[in-house]
N, C-alpha and C. Protein backbone atom coordinates (compact mmCIF):
# COMPACT_ATOMS: atom_id res chain seq x y z
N UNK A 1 -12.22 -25.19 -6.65
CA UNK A 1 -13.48 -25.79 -7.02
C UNK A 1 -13.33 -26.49 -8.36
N UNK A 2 -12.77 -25.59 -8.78
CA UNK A 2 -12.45 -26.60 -10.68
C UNK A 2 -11.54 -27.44 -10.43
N UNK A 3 -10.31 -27.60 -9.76
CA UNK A 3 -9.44 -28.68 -9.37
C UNK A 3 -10.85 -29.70 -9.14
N UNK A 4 -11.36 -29.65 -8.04
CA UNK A 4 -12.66 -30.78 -7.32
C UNK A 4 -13.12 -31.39 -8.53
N UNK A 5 -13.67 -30.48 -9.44
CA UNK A 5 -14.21 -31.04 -10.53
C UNK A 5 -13.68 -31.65 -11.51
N UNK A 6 -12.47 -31.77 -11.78
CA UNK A 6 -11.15 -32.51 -12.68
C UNK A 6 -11.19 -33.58 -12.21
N UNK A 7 -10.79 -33.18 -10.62
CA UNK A 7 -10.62 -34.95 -10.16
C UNK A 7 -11.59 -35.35 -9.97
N UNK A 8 -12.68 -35.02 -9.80
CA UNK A 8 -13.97 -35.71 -9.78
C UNK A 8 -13.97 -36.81 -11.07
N UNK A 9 -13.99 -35.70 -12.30
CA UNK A 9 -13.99 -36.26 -13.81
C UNK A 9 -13.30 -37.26 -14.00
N UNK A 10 -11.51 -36.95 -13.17
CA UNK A 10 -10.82 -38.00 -13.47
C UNK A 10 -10.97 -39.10 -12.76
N UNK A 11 -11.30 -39.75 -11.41
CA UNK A 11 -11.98 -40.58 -11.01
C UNK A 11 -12.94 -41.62 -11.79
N UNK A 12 -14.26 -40.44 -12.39
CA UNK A 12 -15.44 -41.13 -12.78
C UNK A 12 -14.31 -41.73 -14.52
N UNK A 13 -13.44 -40.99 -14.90
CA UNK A 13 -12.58 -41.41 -16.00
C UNK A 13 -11.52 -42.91 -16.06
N UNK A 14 -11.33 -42.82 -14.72
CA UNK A 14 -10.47 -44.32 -13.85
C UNK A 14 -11.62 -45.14 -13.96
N UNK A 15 -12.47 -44.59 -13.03
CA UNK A 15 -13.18 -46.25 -12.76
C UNK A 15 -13.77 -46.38 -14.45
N UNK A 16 -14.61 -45.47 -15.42
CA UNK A 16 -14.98 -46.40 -16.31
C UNK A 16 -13.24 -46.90 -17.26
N UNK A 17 -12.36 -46.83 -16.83
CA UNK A 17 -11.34 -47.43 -17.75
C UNK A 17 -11.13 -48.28 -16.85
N UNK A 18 -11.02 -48.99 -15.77
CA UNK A 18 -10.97 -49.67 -15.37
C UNK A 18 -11.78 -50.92 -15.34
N UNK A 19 -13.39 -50.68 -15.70
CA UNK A 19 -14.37 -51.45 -15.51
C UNK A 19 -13.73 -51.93 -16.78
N UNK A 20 -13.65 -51.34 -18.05
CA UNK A 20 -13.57 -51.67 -19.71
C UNK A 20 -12.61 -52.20 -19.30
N UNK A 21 -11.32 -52.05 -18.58
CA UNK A 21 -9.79 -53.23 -18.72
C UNK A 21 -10.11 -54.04 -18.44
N UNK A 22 -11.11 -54.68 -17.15
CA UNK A 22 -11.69 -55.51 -16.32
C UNK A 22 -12.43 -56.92 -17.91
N UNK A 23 -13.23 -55.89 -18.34
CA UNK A 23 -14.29 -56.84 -19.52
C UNK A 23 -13.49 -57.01 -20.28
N UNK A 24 -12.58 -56.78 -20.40
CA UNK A 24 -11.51 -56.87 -21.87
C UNK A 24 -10.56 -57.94 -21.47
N UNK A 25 -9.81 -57.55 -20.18
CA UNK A 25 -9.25 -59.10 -19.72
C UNK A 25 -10.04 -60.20 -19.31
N UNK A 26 -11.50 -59.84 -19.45
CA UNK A 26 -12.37 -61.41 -19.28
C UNK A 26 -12.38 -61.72 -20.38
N UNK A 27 -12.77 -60.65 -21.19
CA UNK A 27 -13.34 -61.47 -22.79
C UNK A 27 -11.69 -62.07 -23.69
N UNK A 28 -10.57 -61.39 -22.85
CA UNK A 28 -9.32 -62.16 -22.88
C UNK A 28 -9.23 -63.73 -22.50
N UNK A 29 -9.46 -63.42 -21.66
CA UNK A 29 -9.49 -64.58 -20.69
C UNK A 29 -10.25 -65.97 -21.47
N UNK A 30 -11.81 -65.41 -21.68
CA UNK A 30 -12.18 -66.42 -22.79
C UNK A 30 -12.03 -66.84 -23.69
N UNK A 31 -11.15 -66.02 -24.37
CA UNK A 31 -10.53 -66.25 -25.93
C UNK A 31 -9.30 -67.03 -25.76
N UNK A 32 -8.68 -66.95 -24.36
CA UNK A 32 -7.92 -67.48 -24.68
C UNK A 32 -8.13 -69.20 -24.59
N UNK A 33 -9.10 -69.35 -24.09
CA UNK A 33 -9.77 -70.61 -23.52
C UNK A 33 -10.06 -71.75 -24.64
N UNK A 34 -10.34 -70.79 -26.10
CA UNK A 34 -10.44 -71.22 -27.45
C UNK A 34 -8.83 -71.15 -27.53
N UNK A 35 -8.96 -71.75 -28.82
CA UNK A 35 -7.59 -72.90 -29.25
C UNK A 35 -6.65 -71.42 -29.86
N UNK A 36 -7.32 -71.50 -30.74
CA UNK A 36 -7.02 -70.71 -31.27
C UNK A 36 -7.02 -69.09 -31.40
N UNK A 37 -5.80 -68.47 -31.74
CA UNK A 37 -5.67 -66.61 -31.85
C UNK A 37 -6.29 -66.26 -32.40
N UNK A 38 -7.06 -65.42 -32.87
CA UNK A 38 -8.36 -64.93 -33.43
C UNK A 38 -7.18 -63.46 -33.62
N UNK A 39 -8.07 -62.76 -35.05
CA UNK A 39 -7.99 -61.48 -34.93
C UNK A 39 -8.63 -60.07 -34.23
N UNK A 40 -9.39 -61.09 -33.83
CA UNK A 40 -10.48 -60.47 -32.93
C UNK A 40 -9.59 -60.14 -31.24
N UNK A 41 -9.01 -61.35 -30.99
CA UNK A 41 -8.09 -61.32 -29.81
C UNK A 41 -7.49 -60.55 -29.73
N UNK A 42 -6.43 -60.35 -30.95
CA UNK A 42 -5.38 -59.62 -31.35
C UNK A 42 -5.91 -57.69 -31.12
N UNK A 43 -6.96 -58.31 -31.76
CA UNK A 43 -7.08 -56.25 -31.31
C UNK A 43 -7.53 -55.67 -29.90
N UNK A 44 -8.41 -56.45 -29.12
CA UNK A 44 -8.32 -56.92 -27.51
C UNK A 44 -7.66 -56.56 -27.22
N UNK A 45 -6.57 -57.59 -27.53
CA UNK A 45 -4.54 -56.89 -26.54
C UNK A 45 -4.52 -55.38 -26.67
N UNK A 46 -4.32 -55.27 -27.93
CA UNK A 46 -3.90 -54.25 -28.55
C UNK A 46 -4.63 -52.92 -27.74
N UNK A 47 -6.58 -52.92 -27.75
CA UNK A 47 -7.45 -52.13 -27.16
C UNK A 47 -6.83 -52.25 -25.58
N UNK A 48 -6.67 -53.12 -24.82
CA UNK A 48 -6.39 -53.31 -23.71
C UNK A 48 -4.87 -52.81 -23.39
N UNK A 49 -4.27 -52.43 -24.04
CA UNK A 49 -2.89 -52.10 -24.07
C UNK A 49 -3.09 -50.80 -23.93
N UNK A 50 -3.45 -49.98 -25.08
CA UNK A 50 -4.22 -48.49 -24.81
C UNK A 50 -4.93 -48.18 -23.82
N UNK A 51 -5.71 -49.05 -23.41
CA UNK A 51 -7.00 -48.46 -22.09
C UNK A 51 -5.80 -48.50 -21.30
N UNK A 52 -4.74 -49.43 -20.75
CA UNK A 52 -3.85 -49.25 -19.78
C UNK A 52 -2.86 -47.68 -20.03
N UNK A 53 -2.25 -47.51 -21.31
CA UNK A 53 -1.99 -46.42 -21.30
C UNK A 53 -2.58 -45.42 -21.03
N UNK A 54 -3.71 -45.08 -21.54
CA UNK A 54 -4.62 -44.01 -20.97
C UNK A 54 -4.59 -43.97 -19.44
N UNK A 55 -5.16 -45.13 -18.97
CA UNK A 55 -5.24 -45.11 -17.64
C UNK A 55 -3.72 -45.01 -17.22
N UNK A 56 -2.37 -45.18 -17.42
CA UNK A 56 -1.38 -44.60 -16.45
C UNK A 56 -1.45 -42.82 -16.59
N UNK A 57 -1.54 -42.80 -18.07
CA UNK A 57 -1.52 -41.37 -18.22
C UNK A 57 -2.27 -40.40 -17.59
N UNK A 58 -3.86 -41.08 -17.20
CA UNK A 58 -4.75 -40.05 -16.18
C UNK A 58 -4.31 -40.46 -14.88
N UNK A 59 -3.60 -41.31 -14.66
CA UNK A 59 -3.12 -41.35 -12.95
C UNK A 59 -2.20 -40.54 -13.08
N UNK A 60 -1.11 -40.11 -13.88
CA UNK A 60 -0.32 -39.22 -13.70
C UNK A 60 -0.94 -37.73 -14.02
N UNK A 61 -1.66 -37.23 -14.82
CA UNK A 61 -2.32 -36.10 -14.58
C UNK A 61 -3.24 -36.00 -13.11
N UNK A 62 -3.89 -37.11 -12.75
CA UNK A 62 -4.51 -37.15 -11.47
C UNK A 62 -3.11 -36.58 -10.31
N UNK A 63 -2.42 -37.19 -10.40
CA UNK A 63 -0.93 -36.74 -9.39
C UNK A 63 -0.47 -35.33 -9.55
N UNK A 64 -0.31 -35.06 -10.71
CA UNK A 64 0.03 -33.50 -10.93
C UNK A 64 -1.38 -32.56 -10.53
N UNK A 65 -2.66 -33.13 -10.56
CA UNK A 65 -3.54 -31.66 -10.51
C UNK A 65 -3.51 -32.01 -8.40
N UNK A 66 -3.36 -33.26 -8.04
CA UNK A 66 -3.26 -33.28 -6.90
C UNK A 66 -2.08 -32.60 -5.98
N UNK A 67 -1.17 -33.10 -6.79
CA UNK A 67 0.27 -32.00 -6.34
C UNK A 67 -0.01 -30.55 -6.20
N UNK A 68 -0.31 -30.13 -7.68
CA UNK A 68 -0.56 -28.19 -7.62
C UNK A 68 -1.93 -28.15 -6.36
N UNK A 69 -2.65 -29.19 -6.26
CA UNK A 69 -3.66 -28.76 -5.34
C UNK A 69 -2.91 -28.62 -4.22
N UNK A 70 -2.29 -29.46 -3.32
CA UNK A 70 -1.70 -29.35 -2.14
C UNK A 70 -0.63 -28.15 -2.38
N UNK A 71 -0.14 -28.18 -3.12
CA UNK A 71 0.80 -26.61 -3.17
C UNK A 71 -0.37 -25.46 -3.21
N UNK A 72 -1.59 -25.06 -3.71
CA UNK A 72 -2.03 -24.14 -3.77
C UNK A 72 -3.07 -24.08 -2.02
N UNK A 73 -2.95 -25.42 -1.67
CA UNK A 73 -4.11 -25.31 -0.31
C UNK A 73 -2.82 -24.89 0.56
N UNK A 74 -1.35 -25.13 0.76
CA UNK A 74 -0.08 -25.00 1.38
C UNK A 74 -0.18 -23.20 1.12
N UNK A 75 -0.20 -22.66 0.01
CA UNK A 75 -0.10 -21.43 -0.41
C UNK A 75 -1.01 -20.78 0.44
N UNK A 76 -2.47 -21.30 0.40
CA UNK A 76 -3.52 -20.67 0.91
C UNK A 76 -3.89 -20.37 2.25
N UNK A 77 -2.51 -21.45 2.92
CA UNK A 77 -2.74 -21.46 4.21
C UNK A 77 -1.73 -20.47 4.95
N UNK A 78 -1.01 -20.38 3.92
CA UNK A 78 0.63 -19.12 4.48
C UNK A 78 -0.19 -18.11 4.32
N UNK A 79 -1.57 -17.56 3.27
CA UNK A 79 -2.01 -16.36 2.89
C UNK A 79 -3.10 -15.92 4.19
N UNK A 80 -3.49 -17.28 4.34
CA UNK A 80 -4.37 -16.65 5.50
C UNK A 80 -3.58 -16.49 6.50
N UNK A 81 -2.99 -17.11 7.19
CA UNK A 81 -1.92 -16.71 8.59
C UNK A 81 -1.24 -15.73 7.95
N UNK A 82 -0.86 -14.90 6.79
CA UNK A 82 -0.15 -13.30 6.83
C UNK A 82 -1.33 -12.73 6.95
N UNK A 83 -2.81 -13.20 6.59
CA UNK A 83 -4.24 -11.73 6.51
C UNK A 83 -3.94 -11.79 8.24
N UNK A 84 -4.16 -13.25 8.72
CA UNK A 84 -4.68 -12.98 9.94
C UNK A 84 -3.64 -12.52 10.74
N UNK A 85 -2.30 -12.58 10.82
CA UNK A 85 -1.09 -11.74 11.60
C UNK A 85 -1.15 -10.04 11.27
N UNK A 86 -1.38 -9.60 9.96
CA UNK A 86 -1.51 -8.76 9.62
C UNK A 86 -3.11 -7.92 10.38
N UNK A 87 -3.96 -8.57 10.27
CA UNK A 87 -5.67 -8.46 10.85
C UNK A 87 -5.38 -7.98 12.60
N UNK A 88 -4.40 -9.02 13.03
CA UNK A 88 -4.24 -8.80 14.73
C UNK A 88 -3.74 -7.77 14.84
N UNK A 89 -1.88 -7.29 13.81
CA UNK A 89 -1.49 -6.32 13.72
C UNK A 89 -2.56 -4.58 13.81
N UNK A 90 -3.40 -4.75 12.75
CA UNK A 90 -4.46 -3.78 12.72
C UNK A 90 -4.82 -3.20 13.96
N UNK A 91 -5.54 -4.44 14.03
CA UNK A 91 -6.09 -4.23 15.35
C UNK A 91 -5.26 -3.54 16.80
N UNK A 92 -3.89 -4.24 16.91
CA UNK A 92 -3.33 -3.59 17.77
C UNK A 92 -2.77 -2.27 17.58
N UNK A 93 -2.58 -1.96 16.29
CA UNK A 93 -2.32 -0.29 16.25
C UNK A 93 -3.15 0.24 15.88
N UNK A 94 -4.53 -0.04 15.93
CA UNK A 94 -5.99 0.36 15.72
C UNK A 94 -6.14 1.22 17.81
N UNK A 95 -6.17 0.17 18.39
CA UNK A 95 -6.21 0.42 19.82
C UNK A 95 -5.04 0.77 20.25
N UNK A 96 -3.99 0.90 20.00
CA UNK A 96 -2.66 1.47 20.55
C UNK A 96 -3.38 3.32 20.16
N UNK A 97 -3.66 3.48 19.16
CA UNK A 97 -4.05 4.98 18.14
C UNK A 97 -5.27 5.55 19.19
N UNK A 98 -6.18 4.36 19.50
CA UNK A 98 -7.38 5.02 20.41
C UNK A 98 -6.94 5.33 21.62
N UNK A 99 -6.10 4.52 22.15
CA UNK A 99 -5.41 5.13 23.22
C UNK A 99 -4.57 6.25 23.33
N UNK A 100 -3.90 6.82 22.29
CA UNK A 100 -2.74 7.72 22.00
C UNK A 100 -3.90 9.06 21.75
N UNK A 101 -4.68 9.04 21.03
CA UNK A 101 -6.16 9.81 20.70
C UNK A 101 -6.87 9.81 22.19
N UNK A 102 -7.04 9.46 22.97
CA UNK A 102 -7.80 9.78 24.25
C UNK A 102 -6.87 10.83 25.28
N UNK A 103 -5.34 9.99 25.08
CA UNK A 103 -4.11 10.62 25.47
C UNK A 103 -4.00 12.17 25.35
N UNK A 104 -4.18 12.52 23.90
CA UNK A 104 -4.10 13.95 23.77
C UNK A 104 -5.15 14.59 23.91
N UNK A 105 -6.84 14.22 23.81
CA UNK A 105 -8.39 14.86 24.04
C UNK A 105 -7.54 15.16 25.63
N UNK A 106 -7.11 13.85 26.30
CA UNK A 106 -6.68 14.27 27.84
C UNK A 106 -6.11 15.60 28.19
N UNK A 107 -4.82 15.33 27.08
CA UNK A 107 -3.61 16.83 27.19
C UNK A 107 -3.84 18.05 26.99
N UNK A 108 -5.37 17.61 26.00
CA UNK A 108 -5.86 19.22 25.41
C UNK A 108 -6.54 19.69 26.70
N UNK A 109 -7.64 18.61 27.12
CA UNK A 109 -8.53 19.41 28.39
C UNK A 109 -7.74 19.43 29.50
N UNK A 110 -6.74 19.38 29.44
CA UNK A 110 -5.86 19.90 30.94
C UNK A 110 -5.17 21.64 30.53
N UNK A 111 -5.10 21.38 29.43
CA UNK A 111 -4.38 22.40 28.57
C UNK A 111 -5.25 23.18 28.49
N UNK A 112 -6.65 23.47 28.33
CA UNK A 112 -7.42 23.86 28.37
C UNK A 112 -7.90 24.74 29.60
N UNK A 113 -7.93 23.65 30.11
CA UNK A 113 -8.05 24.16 31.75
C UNK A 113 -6.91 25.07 32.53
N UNK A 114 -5.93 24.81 32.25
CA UNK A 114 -4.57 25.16 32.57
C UNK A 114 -5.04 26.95 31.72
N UNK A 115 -5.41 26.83 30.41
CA UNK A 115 -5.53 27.83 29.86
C UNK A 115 -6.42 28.73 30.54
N UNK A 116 -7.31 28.60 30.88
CA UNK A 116 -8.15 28.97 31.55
C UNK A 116 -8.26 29.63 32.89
N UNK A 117 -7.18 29.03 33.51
CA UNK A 117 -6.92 29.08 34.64
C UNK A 117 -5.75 30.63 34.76
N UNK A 118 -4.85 30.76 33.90
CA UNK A 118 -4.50 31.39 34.04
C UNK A 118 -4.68 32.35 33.16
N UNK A 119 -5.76 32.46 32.11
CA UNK A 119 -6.14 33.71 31.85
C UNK A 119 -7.45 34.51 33.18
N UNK A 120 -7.64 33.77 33.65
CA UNK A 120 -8.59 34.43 35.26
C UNK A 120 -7.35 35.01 35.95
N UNK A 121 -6.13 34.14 35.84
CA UNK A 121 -4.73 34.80 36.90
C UNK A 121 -4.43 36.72 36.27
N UNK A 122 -4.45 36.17 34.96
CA UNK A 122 -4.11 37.66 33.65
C UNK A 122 -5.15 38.88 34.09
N UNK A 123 -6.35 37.83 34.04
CA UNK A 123 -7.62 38.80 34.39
C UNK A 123 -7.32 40.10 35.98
N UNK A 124 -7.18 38.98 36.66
CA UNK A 124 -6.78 39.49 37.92
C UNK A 124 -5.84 40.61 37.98
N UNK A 125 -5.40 39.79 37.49
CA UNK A 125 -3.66 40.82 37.72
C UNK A 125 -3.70 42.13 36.83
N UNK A 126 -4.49 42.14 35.88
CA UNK A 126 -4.69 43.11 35.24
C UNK A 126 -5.88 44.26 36.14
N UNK A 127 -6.46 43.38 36.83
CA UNK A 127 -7.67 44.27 37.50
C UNK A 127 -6.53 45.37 38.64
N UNK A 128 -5.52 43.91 39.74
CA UNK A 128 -5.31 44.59 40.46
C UNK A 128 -4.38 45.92 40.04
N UNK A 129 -3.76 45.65 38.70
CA UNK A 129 -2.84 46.54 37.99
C UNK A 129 -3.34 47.77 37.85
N UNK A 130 -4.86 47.42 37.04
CA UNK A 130 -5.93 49.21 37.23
C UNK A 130 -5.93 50.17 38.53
N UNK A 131 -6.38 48.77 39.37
CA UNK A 131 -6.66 49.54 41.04
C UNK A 131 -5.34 50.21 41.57
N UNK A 132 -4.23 49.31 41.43
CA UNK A 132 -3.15 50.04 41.36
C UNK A 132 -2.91 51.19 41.14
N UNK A 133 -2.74 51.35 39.68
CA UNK A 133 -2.95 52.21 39.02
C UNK A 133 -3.73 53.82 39.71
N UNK A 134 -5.13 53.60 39.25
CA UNK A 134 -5.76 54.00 40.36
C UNK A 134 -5.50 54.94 41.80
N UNK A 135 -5.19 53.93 42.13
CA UNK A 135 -4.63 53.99 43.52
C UNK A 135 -3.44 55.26 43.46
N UNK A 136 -2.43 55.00 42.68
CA UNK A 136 -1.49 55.87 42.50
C UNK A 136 -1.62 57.28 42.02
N UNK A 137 -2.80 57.34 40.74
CA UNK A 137 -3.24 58.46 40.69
C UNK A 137 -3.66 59.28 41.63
N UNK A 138 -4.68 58.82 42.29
CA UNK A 138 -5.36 59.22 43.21
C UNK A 138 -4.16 59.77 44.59
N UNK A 139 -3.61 58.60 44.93
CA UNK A 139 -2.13 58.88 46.02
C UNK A 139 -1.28 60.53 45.24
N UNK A 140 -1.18 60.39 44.19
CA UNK A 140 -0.18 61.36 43.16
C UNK A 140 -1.05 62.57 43.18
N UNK A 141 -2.21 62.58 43.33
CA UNK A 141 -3.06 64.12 43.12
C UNK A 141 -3.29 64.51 44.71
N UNK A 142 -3.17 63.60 45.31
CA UNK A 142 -3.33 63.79 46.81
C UNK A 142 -2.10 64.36 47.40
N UNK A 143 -0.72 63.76 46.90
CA UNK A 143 0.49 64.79 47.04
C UNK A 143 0.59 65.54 46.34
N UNK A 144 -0.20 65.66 44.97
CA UNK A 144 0.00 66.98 44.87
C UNK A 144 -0.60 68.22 45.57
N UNK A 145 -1.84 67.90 45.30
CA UNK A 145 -2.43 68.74 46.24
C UNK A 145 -1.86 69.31 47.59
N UNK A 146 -1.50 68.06 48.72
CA UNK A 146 -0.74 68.48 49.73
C UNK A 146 0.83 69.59 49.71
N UNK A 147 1.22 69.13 48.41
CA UNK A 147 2.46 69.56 48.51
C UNK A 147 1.84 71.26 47.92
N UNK A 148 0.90 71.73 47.05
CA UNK A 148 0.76 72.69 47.12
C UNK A 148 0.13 73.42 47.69
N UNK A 149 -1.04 72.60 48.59
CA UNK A 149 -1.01 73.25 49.85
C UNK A 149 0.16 73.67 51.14
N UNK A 150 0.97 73.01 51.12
CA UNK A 150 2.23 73.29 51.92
C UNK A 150 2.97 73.97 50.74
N UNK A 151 3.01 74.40 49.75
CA UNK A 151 3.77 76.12 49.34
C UNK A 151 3.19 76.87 49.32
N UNK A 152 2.18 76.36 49.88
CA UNK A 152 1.31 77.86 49.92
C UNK A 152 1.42 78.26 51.13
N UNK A 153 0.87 77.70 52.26
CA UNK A 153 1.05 77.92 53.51
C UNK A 153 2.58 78.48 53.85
N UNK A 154 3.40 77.69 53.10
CA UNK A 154 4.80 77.87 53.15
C UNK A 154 4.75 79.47 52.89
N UNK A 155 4.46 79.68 51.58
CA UNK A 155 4.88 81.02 51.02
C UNK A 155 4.00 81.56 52.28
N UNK A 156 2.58 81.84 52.81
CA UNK A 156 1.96 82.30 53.60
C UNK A 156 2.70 82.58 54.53
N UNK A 157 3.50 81.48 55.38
CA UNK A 157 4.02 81.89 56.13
C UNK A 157 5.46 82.32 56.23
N UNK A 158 5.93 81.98 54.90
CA UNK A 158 7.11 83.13 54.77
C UNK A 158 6.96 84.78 54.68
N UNK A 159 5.71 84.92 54.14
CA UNK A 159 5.38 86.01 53.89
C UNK A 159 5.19 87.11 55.18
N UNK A 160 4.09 86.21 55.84
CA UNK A 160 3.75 86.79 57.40
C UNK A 160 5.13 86.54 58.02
N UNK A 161 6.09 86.03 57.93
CA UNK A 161 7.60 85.87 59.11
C UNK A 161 8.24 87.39 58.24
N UNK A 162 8.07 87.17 57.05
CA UNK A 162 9.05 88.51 56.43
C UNK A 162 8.14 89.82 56.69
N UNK A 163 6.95 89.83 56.15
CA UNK A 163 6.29 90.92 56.17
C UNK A 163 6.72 91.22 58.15
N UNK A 164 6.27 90.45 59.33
CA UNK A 164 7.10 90.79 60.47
C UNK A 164 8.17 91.12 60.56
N UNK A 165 9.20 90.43 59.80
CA UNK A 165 10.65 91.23 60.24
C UNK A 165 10.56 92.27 59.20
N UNK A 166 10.15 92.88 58.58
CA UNK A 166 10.57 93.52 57.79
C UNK A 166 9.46 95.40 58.90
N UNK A 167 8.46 94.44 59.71
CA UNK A 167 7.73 95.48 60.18
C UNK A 167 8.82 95.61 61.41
N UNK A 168 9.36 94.81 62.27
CA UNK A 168 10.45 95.21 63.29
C UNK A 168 11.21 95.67 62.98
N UNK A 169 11.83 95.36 61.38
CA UNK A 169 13.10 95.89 61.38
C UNK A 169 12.60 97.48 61.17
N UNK A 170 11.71 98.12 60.83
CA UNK A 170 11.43 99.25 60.05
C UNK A 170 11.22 99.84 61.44
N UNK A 171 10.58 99.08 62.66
CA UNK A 171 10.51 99.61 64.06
C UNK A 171 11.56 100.12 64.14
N UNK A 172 12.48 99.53 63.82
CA UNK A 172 14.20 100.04 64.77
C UNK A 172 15.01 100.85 63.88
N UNK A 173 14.48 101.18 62.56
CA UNK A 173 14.91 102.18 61.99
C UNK A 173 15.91 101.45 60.27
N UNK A 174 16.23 100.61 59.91
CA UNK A 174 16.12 99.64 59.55
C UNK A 174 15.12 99.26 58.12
N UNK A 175 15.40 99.35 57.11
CA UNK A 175 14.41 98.94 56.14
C UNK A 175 15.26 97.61 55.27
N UNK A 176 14.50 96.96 54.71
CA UNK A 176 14.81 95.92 54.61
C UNK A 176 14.81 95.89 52.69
C-alpha cells in the first residue's frame, strides 16, 4: 500500500516536472527567438538542466520501488501457494486422523463386544464348573454313602456267614 502511494507521489512528481520542462523549453524557445542571450536565458538552461536531472533521477527511483514491488508481489505469490499447499496438506491429514479415529472407536466397540462376549463364555463356564462341582459332591457323598452301606451289609453279612459256620462247625464238634 505505501509502495502505491510512492508511486502515486512519484507520478503526480513526473508529470508536474514535466509540465515545468515543457514551460521552460517554451519560454526557451521564445528567448531564443530574441537576438540576443539574456541572463535570464542562461539560468532557464541551467533550471531546465536540473528539472531534467531530477526527473531522470525519479524515473530511476520510480524503477527501483517498481522492481522491489514485483519482487515482493513474486515473493507474495510463492507465500501464498506454500499457505495454500500447506492448508490442503492440513486438511488431508486432518481427514486421514478422522478416519484413523473412527478406525479405532471401530476396534474398541468390537473389542468391546468381543469383551463381552466372552466374559458371558467365563460366566458360563464358571456356572457349569459350580454345577459340576456340585454334581461331584453330591455323586462323592452318594458313593460314599453306598460304599458304606455295602461294609456294612458286607460286615453284616460276613458276620451272619461266620457267626453260621462257626454255629456248624460247633454242631460237629469243632470250635472255631
Amino acid at each position: 500500500m505505501q509502495e502505491r502511494s510512492e508511486r502515486h507521489d512519484l507520478e503526480m512528481d513526473k508529470s508536474a516536472l514535466e509540465r515545468q520542462l515543457k514551460e521552460l523549453k517554451s519560454r526557451i524557445a521564445d528567448m531564443e527567438g530574441q537576438a540576443r542571450p539574456s541572463a535570464g536565458l542562461t539560468l532557464l538552461e541551467s533550471k531546465v538542466q536540473e528539472l531534467e536531472e531530477r526527473l531522470r533521477s525519479e524515473e530511476r527511483e520510480k524503477s527501483s520501488i517498481l522492481a522491489s514491488q514485483r519482487r515482493m508481489e513474486r515473493k507474495l505469490k510463492e507465500l501464498n501457494a506454500t499457505l495454500d499447499q500447506e492448508r490442503i496438506q492440513h486438511v488431508e491429514q486432518r481427514d486421514q486422523l478422522s478416519l484413523r479415529v473412527k478406525a479405532l472407536k471401530r476396534q474398541v466397540d468390537e473389542s468391546e463386544g468381543e469383551v463381552e462376549r466372552l466374559e458371558g463364555v467365563r460366566r458360563k463356564v464358571l456356572r457349569d464348573l459350580e454345577e459340576q462341582q456340585e454334581l461331584r459332591e453330591a455323586l462323592h457323598a452318594k458313593v460314599s454313602a453306598l460304599e458304606n452301606e455295602l461294609k456294612r451289609k458286607s460286615l453284616h453279612t460276613h458276620r451272619s456267614i461266620s457267626g453260621r459256620c462257626r454255629f456248624k462247625l460247633r454242631g460237629r464238634g469243632r470250635f472255631l
